[in-house]
PDB file of N, CA and C in Angstrom:
ATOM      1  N   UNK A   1       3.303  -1.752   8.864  1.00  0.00           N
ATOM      2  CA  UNK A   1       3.147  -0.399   8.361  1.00  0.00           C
ATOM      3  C   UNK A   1       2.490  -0.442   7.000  1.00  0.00           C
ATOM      4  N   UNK A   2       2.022  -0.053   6.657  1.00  0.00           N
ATOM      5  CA  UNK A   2       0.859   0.230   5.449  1.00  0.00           C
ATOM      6  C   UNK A   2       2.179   1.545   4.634  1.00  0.00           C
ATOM      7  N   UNK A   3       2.407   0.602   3.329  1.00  0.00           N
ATOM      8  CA  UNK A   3       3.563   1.453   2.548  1.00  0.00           C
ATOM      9  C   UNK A   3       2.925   1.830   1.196  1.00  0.00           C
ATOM     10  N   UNK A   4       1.250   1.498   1.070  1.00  0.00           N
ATOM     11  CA  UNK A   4       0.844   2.141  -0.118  1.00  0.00           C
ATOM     12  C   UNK A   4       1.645   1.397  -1.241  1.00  0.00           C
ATOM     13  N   UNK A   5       1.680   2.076  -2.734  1.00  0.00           N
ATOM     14  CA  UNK A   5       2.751   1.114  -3.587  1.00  0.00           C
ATOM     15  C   UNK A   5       3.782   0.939  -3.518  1.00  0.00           C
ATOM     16  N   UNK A   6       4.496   0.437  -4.436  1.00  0.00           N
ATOM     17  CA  UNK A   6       5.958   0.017  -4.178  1.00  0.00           C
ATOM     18  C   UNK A   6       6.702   1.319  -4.523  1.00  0.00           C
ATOM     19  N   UNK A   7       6.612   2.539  -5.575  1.00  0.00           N
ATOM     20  CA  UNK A   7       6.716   3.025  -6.212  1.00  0.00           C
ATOM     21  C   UNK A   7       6.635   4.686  -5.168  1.00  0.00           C
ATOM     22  N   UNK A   8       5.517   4.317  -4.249  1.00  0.00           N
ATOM     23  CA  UNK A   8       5.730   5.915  -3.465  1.00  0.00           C
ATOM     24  C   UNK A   8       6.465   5.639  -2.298  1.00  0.00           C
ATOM     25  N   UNK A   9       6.758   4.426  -1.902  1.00  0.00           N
ATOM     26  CA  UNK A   9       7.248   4.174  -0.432  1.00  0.00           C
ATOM     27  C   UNK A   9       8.712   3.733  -0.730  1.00  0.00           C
ATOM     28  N   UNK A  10       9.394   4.756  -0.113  1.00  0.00           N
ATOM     29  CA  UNK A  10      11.151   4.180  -0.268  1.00  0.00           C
ATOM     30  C   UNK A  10      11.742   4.023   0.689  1.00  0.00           C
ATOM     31  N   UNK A  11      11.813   3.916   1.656  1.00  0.00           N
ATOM     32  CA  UNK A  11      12.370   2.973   3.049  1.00  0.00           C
ATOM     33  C   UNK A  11      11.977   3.787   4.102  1.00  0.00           C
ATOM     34  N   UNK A  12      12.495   2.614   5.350  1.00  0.00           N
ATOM     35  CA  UNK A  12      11.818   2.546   6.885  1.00  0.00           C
ATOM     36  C   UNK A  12      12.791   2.589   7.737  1.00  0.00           C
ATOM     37  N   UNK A  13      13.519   3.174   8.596  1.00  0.00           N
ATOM     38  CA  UNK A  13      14.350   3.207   9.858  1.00  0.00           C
ATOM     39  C   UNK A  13      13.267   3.466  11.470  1.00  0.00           C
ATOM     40  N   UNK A  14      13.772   2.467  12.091  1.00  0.00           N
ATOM     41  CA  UNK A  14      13.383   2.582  13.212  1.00  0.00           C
ATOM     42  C   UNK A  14      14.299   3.069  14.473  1.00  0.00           C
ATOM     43  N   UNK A  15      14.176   3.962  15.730  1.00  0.00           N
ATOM     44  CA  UNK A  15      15.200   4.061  16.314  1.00  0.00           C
ATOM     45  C   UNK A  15      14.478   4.151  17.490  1.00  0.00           C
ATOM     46  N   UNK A  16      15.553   3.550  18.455  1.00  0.00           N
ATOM     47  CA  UNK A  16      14.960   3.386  20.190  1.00  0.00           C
ATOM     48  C   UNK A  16      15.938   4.440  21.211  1.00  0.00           C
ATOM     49  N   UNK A  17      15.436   4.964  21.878  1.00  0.00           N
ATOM     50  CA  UNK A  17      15.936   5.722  22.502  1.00  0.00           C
ATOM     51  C   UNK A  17      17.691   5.227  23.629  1.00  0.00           C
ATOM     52  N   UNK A  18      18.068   5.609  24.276  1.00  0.00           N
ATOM     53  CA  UNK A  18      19.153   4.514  24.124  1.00  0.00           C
ATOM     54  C   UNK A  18      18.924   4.641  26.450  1.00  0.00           C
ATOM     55  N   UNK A  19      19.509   4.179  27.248  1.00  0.00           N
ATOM     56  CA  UNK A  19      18.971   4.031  28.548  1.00  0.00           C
ATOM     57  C   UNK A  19      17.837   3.410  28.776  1.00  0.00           C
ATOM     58  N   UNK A  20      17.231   3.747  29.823  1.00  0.00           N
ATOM     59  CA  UNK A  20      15.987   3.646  30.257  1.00  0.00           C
ATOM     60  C   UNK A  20      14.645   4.613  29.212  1.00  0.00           C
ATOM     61  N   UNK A  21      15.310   4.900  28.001  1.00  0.00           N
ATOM     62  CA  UNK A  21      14.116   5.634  27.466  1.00  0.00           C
ATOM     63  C   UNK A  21      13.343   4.455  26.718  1.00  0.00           C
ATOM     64  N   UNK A  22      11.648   4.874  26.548  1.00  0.00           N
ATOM     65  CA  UNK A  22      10.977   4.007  26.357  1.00  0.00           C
ATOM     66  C   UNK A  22      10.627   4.271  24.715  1.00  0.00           C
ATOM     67  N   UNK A  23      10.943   5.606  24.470  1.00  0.00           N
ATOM     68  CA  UNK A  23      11.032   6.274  23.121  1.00  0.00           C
ATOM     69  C   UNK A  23      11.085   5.498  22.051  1.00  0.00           C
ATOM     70  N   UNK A  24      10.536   5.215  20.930  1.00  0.00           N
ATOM     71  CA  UNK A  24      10.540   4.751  19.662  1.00  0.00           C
ATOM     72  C   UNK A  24      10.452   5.908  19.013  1.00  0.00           C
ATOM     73  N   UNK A  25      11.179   5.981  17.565  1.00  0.00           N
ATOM     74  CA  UNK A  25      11.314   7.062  16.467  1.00  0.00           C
ATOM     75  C   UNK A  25      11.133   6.083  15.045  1.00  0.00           C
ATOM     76  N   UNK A  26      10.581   6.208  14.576  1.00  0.00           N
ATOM     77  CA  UNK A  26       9.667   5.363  13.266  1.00  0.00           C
ATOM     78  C   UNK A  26       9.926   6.470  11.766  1.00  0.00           C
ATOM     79  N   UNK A  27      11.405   6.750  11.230  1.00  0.00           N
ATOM     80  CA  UNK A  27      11.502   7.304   9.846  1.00  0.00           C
ATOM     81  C   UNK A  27      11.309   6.947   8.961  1.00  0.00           C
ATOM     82  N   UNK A  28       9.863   7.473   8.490  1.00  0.00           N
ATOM     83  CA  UNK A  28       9.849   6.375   6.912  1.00  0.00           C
ATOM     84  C   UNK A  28       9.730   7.865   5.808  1.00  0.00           C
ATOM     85  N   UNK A  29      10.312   7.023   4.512  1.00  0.00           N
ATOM     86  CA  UNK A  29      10.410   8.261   3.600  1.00  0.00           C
ATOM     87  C   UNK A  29       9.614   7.414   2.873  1.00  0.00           C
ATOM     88  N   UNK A  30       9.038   8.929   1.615  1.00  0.00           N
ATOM     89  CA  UNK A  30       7.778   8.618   0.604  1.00  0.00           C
ATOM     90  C   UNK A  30       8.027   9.197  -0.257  1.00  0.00           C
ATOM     91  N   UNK A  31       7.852   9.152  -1.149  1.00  0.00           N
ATOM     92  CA  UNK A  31       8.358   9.803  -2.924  1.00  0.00           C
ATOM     93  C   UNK A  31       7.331  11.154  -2.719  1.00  0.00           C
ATOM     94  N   UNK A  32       6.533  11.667  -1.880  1.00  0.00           N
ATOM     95  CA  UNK A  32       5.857  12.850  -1.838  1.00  0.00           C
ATOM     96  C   UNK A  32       4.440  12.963  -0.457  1.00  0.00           C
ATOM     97  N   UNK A  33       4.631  14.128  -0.344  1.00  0.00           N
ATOM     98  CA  UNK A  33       3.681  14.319   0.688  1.00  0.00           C
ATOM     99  C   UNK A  33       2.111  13.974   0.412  1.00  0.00           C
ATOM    100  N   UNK A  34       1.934  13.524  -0.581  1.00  0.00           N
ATOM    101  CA  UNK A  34       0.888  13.342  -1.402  1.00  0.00           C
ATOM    102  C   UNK A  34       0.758  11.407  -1.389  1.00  0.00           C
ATOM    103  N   UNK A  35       1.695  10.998  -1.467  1.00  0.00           N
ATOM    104  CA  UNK A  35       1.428   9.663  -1.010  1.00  0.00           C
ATOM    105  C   UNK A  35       1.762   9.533   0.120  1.00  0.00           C
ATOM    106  N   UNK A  36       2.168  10.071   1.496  1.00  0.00           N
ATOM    107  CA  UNK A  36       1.872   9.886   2.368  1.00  0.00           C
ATOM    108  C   UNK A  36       0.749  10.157   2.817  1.00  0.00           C
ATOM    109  N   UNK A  37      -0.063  11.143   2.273  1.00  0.00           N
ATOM    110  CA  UNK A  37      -1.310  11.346   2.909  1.00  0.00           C
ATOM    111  C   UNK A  37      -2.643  10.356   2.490  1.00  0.00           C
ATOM    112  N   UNK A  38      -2.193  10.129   0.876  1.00  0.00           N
ATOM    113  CA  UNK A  38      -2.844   8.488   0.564  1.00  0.00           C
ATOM    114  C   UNK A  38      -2.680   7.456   1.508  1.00  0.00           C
ATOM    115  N   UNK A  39      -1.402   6.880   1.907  1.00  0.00           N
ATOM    116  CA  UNK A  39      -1.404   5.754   3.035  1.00  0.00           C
ATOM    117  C   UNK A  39      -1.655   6.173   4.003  1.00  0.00           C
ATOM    118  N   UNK A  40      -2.082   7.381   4.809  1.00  0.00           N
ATOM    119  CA  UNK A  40      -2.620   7.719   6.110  1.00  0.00           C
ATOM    120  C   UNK A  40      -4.303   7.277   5.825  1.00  0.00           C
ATOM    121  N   UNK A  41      -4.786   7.528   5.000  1.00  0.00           N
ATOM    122  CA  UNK A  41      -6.096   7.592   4.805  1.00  0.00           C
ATOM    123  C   UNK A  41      -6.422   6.180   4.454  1.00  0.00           C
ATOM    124  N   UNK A  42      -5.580   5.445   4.198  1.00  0.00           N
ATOM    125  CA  UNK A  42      -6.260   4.243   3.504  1.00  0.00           C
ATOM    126  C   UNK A  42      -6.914   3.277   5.015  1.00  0.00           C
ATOM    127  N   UNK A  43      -7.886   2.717   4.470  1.00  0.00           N
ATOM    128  CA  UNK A  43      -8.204   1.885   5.374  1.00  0.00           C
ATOM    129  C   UNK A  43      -8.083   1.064   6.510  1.00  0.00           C
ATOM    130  N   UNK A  44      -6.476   0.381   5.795  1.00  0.00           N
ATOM    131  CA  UNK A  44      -5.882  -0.590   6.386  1.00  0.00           C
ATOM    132  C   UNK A  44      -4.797   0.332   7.199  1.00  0.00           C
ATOM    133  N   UNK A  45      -4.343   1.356   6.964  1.00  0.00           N
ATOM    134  CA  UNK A  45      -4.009   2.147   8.275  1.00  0.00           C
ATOM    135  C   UNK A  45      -4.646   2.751   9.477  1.00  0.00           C
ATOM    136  N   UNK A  46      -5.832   3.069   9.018  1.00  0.00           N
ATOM    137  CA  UNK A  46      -6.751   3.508   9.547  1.00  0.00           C
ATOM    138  C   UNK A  46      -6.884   2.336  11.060  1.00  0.00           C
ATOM    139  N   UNK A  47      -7.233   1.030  10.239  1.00  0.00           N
ATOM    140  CA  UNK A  47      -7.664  -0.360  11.334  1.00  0.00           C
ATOM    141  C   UNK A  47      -6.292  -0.401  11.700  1.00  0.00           C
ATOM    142  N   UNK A  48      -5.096  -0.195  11.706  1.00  0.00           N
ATOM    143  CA  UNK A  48      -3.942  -0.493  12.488  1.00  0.00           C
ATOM    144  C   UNK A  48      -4.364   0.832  13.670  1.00  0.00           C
ATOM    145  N   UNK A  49      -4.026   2.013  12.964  1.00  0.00           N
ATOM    146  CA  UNK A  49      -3.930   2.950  14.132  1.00  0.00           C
ATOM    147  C   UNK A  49      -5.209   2.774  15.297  1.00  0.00           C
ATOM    148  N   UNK A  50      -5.926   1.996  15.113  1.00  0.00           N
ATOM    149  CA  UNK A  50      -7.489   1.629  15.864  1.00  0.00           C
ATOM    150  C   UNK A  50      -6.923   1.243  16.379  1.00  0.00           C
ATOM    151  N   UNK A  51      -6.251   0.251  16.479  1.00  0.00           N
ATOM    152  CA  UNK A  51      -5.933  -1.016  17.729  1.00  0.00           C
ATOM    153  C   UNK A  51      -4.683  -0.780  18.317  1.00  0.00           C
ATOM    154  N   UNK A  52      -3.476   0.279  17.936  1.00  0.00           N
ATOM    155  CA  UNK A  52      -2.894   0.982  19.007  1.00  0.00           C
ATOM    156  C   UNK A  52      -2.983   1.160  20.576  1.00  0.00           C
ATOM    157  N   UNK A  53      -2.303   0.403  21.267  1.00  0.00           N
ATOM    158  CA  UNK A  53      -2.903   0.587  22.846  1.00  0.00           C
ATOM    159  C   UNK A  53      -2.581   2.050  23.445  1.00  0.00           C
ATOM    160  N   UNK A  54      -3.654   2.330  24.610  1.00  0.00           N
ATOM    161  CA  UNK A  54      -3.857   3.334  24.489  1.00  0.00           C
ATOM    162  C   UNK A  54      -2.962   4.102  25.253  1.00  0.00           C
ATOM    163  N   UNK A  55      -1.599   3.642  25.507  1.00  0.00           N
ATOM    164  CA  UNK A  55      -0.495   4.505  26.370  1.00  0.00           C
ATOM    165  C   UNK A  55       0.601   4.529  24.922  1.00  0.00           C
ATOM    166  N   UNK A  56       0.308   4.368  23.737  1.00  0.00           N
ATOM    167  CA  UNK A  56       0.682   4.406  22.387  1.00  0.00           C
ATOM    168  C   UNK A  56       0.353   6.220  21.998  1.00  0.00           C
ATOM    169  N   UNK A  57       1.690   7.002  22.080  1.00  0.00           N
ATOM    170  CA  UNK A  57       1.569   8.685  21.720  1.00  0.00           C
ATOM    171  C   UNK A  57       2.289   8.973  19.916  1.00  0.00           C
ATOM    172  N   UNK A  58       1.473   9.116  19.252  1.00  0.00           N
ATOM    173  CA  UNK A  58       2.224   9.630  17.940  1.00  0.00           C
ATOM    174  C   UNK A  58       2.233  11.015  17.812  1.00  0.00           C
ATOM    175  N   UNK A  59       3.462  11.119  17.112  1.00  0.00           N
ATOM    176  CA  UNK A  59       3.546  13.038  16.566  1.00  0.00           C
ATOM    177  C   UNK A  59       3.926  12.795  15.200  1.00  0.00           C
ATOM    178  N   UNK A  60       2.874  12.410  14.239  1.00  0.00           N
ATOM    179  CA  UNK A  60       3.152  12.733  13.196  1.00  0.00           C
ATOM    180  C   UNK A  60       3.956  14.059  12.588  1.00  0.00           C
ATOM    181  N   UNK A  61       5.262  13.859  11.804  1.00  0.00           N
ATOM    182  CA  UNK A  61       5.659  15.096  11.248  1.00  0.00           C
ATOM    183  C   UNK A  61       6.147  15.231   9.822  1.00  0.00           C
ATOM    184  N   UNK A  62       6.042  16.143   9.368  1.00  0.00           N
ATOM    185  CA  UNK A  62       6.741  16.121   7.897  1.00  0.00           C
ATOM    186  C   UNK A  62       8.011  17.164   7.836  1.00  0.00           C
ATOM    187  N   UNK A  63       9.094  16.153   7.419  1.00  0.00           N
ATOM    188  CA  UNK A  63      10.192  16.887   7.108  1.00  0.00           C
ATOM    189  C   UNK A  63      10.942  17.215   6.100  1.00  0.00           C
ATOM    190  N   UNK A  64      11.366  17.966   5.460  1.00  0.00           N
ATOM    191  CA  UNK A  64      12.553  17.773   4.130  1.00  0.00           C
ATOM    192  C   UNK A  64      13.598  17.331   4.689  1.00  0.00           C
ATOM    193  N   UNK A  65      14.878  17.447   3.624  1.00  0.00           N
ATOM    194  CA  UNK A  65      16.081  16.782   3.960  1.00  0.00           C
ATOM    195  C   UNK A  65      16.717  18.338   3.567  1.00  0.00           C
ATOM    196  N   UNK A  66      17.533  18.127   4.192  1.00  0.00           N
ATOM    197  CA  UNK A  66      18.407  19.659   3.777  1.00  0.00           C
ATOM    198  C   UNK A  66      19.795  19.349   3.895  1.00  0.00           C
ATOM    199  N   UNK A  67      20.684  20.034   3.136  1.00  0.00           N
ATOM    200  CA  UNK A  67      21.867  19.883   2.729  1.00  0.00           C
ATOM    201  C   UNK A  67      23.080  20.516   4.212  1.00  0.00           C
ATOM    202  N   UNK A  68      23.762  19.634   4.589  1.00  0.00           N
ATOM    203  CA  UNK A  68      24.499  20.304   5.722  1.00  0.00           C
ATOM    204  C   UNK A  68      26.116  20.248   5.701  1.00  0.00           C
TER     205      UNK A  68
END
């Protein structure tokens, strides 16, 4: 994963669906929507998401955290 600096990227959880699901869920948090959109653009993400095989589906999303 391409985490940009040390400084905008603050951790990574991964989660698998639990049965027969084939589902991956990939949570990564970023000190701002603004350095996530820096490490989307950078290069070296760019050449990862290239070579993604092609039964590989992303839904990029942006979320807050909210108090419950």
């Amino acid at each position: 994963m391409v985490r940009g600096s040390a400084e905008e990227f603050v951790s990574l959880r991964m989660h698998r669906g639990t049965g027969d699901s084939r589902l991956l869920m990939n949570v990564a948090v970023w000190e701002s929507t603004e350095a996530l959109a820096t490490a989307f653009g950078s290069p070296e993400f760019q050449r990862m998401a290239a070579e993604f095989p092609d039964d590989v589906v992303a839904y990029p999303h942006i979320f807050e955290q909210i108090d419950v």
